[in-house]
C-alpha atoms as a PDB file:
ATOM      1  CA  UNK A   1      -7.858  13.044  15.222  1.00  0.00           C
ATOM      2  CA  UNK A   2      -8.079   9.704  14.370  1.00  0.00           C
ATOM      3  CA  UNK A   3      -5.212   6.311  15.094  1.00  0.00           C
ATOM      4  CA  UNK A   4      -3.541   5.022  12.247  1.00  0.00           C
ATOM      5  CA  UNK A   5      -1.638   2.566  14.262  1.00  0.00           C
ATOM      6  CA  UNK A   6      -1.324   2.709  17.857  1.00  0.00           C
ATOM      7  CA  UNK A   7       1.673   5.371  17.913  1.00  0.00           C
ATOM      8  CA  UNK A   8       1.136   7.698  15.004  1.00  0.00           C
ATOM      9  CA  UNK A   9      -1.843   9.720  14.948  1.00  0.00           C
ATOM     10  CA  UNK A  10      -3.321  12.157  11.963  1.00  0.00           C
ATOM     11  CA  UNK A  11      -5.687  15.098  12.008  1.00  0.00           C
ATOM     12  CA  UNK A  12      -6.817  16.167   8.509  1.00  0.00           C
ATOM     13  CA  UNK A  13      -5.701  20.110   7.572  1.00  0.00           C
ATOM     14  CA  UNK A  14      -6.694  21.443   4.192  1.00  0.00           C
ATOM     15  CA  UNK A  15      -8.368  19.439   1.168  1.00  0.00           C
ATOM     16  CA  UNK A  16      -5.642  16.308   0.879  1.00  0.00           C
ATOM     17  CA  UNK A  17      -2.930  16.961   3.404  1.00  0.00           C
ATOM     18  CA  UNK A  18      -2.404  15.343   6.808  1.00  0.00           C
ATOM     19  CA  UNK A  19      -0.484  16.212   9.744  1.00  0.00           C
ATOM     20  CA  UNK A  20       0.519  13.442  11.423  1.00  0.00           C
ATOM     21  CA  UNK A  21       1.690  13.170  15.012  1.00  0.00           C
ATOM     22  CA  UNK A  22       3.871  10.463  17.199  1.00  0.00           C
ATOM     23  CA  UNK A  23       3.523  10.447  20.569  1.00  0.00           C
ATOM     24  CA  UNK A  24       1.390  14.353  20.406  1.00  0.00           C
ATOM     25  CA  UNK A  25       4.385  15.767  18.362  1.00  0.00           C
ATOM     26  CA  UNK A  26       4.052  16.340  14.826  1.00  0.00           C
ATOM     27  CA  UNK A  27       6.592  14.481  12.511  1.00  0.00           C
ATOM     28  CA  UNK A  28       5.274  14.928   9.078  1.00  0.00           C
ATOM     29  CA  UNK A  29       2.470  15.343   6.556  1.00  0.00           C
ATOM     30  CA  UNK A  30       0.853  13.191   3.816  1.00  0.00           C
ATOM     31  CA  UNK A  31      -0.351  15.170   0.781  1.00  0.00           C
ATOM     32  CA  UNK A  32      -2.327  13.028  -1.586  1.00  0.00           C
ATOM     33  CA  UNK A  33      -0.302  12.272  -4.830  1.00  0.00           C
ATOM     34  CA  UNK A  34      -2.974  10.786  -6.454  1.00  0.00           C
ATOM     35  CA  UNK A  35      -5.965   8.705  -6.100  1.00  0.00           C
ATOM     36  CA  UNK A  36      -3.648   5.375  -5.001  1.00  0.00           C
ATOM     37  CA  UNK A  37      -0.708   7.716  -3.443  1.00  0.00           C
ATOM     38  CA  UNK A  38       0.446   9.602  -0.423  1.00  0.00           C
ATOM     39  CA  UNK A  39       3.446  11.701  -0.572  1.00  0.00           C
ATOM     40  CA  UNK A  40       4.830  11.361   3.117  1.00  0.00           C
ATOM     41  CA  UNK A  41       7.462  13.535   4.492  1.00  0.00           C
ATOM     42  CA  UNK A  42       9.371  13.430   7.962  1.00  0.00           C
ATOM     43  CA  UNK A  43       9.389  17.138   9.274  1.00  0.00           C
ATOM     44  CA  UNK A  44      12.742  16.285  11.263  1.00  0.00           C
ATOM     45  CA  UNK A  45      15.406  14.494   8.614  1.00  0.00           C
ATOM     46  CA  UNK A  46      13.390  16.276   5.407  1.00  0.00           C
ATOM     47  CA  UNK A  47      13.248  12.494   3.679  1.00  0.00           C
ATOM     48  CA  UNK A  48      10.088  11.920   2.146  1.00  0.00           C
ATOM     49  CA  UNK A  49       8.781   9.017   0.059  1.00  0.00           C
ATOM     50  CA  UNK A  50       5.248   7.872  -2.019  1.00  0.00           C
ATOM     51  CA  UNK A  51       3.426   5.096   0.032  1.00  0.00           C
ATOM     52  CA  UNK A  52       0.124   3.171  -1.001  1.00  0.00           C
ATOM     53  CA  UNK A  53      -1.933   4.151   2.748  1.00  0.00           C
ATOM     54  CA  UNK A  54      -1.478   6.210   5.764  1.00  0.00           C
ATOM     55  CA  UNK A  55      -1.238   3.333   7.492  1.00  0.00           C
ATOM     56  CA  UNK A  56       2.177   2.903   5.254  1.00  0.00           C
ATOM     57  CA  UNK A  57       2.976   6.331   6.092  1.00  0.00           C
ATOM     58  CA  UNK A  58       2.653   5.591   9.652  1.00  0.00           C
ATOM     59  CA  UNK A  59       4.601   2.753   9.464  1.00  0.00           C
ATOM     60  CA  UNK A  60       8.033   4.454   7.616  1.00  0.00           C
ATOM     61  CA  UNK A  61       7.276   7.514   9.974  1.00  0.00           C
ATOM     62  CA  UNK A  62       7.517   5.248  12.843  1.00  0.00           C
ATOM     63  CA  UNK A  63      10.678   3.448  11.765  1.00  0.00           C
ATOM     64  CA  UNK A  64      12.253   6.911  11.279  1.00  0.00           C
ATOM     65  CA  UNK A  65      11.307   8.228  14.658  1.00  0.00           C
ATOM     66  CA  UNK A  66      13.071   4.965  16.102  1.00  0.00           C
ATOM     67  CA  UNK A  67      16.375   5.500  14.821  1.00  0.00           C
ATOM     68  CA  UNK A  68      16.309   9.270  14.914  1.00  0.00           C
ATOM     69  CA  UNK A  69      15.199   8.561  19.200  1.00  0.00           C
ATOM     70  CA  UNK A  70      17.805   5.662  19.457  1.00  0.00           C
ATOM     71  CA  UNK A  71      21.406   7.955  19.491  1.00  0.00           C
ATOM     72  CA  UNK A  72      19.066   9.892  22.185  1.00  0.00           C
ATOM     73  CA  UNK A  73      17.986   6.918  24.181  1.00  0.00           C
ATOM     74  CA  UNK A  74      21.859   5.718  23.968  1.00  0.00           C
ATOM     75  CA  UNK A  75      23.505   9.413  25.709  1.00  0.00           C
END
């Protein structure tokens, strides 16, 4: 396991796909698209997109896993 930023974390699982993890629970996996691409997908809404780094991918899963926390936070 390695950081991508300092909230999402990724441990590699077979050739080209990554499980990555917020906060030690897993929210999604990058599979590489190509050499330039990940295809990133969030394991709790289903939306996926293609981003340029894990470090992207870290980034959209983040911003995902603050608005899918915030109606929580807010009951």
């Amino acid at each position: 396991m390695f950081p991508i930023t300092s909230r999402v974390t990724c441990v590699g699982g077979t050739s080209g796909v990554y499980r990555l993890y917020y906060q030690s629970r897993w929210v999604g996996e990058a599979v590489i698209v190509d050499n330039d691409a990940l295809y990133v997908s969030h394991s709790f809404t289903e939306s996926g997109r293609v981003v340029a780094s894990l470090r992207d991918a870290a980034r959209w899963l983040e911003s995902i896993e603050d608005v899918v926390a915030a109606p929580l936070a807010a009951a």
